[in-house]
N, C-alpha and C. Protein backbone atom coordinates (compact mmCIF):
# COMPACT_ATOMS: atom_id res chain seq x y z
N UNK A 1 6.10 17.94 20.77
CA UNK A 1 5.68 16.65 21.25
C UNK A 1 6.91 15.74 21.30
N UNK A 2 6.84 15.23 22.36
CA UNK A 2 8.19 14.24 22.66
C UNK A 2 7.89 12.78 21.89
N UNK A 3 8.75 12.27 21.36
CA UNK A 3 8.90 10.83 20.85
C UNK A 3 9.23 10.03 21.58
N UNK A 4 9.17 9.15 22.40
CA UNK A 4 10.29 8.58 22.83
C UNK A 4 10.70 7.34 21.85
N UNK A 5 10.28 7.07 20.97
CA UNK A 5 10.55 5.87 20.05
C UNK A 5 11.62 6.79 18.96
N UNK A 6 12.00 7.71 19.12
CA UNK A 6 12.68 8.46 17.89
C UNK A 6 14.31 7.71 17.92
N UNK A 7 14.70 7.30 18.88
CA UNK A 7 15.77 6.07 18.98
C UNK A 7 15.82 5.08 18.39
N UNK A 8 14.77 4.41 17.91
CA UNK A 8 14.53 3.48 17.38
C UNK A 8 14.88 3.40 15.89
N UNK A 9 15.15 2.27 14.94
CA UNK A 9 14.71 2.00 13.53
C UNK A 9 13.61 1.60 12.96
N UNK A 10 13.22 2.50 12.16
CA UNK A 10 12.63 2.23 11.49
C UNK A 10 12.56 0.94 10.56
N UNK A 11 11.21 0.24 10.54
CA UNK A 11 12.06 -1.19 9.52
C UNK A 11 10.23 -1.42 9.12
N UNK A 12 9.96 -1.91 7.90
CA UNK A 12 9.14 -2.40 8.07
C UNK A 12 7.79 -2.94 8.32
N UNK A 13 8.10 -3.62 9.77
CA UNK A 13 7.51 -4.05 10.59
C UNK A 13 7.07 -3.05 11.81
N UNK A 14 8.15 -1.99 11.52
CA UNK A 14 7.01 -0.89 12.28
C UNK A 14 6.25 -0.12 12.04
N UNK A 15 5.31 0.57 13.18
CA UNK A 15 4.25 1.12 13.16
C UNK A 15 4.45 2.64 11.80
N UNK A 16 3.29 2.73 10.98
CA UNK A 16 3.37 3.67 10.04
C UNK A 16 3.61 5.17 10.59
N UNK A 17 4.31 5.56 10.16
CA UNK A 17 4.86 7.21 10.63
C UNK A 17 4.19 8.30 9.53
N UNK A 18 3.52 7.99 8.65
CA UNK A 18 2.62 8.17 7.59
C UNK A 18 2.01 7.75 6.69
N UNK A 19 0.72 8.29 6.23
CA UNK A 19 0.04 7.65 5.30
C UNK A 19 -0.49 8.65 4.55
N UNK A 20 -0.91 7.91 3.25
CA UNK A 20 -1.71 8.68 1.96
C UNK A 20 -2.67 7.69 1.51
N UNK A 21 -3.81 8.72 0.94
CA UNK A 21 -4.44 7.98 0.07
C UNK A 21 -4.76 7.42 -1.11
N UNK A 22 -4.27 6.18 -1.70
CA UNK A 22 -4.06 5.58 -2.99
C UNK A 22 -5.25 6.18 -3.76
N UNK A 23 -4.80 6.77 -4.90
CA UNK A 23 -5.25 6.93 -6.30
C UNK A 23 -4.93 6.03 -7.55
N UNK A 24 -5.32 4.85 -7.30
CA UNK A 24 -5.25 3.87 -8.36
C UNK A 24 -4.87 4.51 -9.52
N UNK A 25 -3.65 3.77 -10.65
CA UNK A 25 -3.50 5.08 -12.01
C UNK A 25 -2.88 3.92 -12.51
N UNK A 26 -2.66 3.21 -14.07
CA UNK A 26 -2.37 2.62 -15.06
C UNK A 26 -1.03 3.14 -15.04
N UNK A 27 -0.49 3.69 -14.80
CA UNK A 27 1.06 4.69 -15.49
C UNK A 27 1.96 5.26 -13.99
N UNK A 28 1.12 6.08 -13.57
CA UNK A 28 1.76 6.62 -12.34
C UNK A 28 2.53 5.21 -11.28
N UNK A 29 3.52 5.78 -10.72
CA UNK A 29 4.08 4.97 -9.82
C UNK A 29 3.62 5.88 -8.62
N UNK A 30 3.09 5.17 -7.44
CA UNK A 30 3.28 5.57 -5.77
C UNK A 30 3.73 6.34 -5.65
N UNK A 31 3.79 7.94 -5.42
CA UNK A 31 4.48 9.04 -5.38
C UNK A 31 5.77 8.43 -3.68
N UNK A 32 5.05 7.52 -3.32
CA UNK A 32 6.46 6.97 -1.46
C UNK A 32 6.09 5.47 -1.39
N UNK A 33 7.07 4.45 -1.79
CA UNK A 33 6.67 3.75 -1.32
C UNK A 33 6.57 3.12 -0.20
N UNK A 34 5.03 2.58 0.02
CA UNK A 34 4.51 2.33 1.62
C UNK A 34 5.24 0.74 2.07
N UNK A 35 5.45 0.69 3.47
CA UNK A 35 5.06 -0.41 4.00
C UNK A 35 4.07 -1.79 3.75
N UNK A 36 2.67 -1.41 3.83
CA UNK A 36 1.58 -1.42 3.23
C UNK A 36 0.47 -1.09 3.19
N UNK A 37 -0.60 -1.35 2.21
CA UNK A 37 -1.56 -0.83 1.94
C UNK A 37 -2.85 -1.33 2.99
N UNK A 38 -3.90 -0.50 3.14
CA UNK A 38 -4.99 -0.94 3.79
C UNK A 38 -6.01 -0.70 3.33
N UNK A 39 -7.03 -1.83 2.93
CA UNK A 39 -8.07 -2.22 2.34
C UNK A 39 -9.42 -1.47 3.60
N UNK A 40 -9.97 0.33 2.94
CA UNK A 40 -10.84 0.10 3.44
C UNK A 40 -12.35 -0.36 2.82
N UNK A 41 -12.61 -0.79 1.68
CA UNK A 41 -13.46 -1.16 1.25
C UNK A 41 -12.95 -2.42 0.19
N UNK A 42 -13.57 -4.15 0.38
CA UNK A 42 -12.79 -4.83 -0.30
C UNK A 42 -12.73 -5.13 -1.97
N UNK A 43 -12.03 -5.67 -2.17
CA UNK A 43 -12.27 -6.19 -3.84
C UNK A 43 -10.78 -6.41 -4.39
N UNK A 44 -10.84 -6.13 -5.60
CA UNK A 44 -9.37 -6.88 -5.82
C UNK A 44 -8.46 -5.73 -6.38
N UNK A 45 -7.38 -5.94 -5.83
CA UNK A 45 -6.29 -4.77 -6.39
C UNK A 45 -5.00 -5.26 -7.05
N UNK A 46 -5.16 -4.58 -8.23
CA UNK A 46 -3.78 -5.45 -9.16
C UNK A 46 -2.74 -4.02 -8.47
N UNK A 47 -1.47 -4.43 -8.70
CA UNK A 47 -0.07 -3.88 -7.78
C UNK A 47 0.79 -4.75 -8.36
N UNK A 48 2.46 -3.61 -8.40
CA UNK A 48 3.10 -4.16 -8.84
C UNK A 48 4.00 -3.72 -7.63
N UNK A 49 5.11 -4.74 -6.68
CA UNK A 49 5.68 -4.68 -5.97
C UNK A 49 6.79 -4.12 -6.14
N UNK A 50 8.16 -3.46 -5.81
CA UNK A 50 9.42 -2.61 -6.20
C UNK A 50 10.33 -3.71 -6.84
N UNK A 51 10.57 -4.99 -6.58
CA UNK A 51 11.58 -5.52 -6.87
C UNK A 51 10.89 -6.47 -8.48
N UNK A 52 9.87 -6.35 -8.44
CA UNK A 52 9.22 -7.17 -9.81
C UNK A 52 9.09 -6.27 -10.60
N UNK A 53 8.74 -7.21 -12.09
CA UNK A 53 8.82 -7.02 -13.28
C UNK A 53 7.77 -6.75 -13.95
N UNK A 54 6.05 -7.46 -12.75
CA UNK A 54 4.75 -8.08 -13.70
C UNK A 54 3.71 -7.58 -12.67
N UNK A 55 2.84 -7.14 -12.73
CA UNK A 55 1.78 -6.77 -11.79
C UNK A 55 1.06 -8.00 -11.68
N UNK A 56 0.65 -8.03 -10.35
CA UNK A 56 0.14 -9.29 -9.67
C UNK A 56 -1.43 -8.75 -9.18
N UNK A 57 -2.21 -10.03 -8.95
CA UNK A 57 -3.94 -9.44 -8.82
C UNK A 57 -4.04 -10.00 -7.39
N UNK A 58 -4.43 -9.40 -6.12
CA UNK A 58 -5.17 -9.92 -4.84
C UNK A 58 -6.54 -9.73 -5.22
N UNK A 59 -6.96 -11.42 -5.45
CA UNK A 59 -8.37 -11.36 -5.28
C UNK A 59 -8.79 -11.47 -4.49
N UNK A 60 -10.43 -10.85 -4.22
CA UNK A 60 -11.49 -10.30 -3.47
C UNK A 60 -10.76 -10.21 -1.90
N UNK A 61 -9.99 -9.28 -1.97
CA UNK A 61 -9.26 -8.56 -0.27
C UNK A 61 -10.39 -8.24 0.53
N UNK A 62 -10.78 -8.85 1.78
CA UNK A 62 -11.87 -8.30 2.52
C UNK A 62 -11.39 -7.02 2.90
N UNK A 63 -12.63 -5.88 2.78
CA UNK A 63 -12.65 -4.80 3.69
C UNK A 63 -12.08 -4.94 5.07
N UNK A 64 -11.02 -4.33 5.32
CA UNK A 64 -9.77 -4.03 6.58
C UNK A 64 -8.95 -4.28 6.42
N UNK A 65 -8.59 -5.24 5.10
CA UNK A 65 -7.45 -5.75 4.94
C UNK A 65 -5.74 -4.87 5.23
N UNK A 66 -4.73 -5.66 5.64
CA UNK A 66 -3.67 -4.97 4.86
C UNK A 66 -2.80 -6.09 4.29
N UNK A 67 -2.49 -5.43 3.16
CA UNK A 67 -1.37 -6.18 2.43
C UNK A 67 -0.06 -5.44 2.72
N UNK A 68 0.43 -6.62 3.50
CA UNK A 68 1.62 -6.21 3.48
C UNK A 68 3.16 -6.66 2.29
N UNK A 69 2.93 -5.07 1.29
CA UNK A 69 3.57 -5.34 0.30
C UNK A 69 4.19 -4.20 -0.09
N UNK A 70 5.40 -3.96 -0.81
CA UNK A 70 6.16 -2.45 -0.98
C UNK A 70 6.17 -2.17 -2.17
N UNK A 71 4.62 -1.78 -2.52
CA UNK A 71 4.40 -1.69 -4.35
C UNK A 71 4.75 -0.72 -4.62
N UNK A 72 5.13 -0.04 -5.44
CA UNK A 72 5.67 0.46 -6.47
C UNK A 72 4.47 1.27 -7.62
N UNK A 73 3.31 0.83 -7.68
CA UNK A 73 2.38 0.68 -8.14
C UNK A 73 0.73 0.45 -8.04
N UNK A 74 -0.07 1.04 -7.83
CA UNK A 74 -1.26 0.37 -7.88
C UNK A 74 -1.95 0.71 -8.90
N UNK A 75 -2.65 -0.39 -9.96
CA UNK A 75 -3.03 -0.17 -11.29
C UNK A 75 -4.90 0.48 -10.69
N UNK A 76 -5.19 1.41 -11.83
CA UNK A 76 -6.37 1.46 -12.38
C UNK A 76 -6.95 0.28 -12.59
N UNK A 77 -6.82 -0.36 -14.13
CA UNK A 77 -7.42 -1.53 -14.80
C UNK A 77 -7.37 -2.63 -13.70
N UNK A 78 -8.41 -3.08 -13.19
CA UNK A 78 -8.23 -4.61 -12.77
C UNK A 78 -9.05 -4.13 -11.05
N UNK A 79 -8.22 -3.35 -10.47
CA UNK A 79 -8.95 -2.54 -9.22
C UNK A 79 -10.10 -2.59 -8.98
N UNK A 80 -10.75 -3.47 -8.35
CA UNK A 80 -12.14 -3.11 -7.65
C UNK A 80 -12.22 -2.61 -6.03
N UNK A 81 -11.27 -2.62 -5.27
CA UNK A 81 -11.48 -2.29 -3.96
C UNK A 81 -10.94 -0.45 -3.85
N UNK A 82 -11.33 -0.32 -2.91
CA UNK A 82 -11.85 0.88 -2.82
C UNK A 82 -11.06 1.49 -1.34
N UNK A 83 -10.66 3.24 -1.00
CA UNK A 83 -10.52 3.65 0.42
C UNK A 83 -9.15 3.08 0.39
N UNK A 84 -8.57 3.06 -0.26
CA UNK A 84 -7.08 2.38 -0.45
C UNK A 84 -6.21 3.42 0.64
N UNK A 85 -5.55 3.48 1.31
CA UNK A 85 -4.23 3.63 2.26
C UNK A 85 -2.81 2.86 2.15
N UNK A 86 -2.03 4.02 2.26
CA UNK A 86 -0.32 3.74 1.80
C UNK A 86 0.06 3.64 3.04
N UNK A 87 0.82 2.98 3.91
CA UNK A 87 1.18 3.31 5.20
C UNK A 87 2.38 3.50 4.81
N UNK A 88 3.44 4.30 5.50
CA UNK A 88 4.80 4.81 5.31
C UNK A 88 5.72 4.37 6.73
């Protein structure tokens, strides 16, 4: 299959070239960190971003959401949303 965007950089702001599905975990770090995440079912997701120190809480994220954030992390404890996606 031809690319024609394979010229391009990657940054960002572009379109995801892969994804996984978040397994919320207290300990584990993000096996890649994503671009960002996409909320398919909403509620609140505590995450700790790559360059911080402190995990931070998005409350009640509507279902579709994406956060665009380069966590490092997504906690178990605190997590209520659900169908979580890593974009890469």
């Amino acid at each position: 299959m031809a690319d024609r965007f394979s010229h391009l950089a990657d940054s960002t702001s572009s379109p995801s070239r892969s994804m996984f599905s978040v397994t919320p975990h207290d300990g584990n770090p993000l096996p890649t960190l994503p671009k960002a995440l996409y909320v398919g079912q909403g509620g609140d997701i505590v995450l700790r971003c790559i360059d911080d120190g402190a995990d931070v809480t998005f409350r009640n994220v509507p279902t579709g959401s994406i956060i665009r954030a380069r966590a490092s992390h997504v906690r178990a404890t605190g997590t209520t949303a659900a169908y979580i996606l890593a974009h890469c």
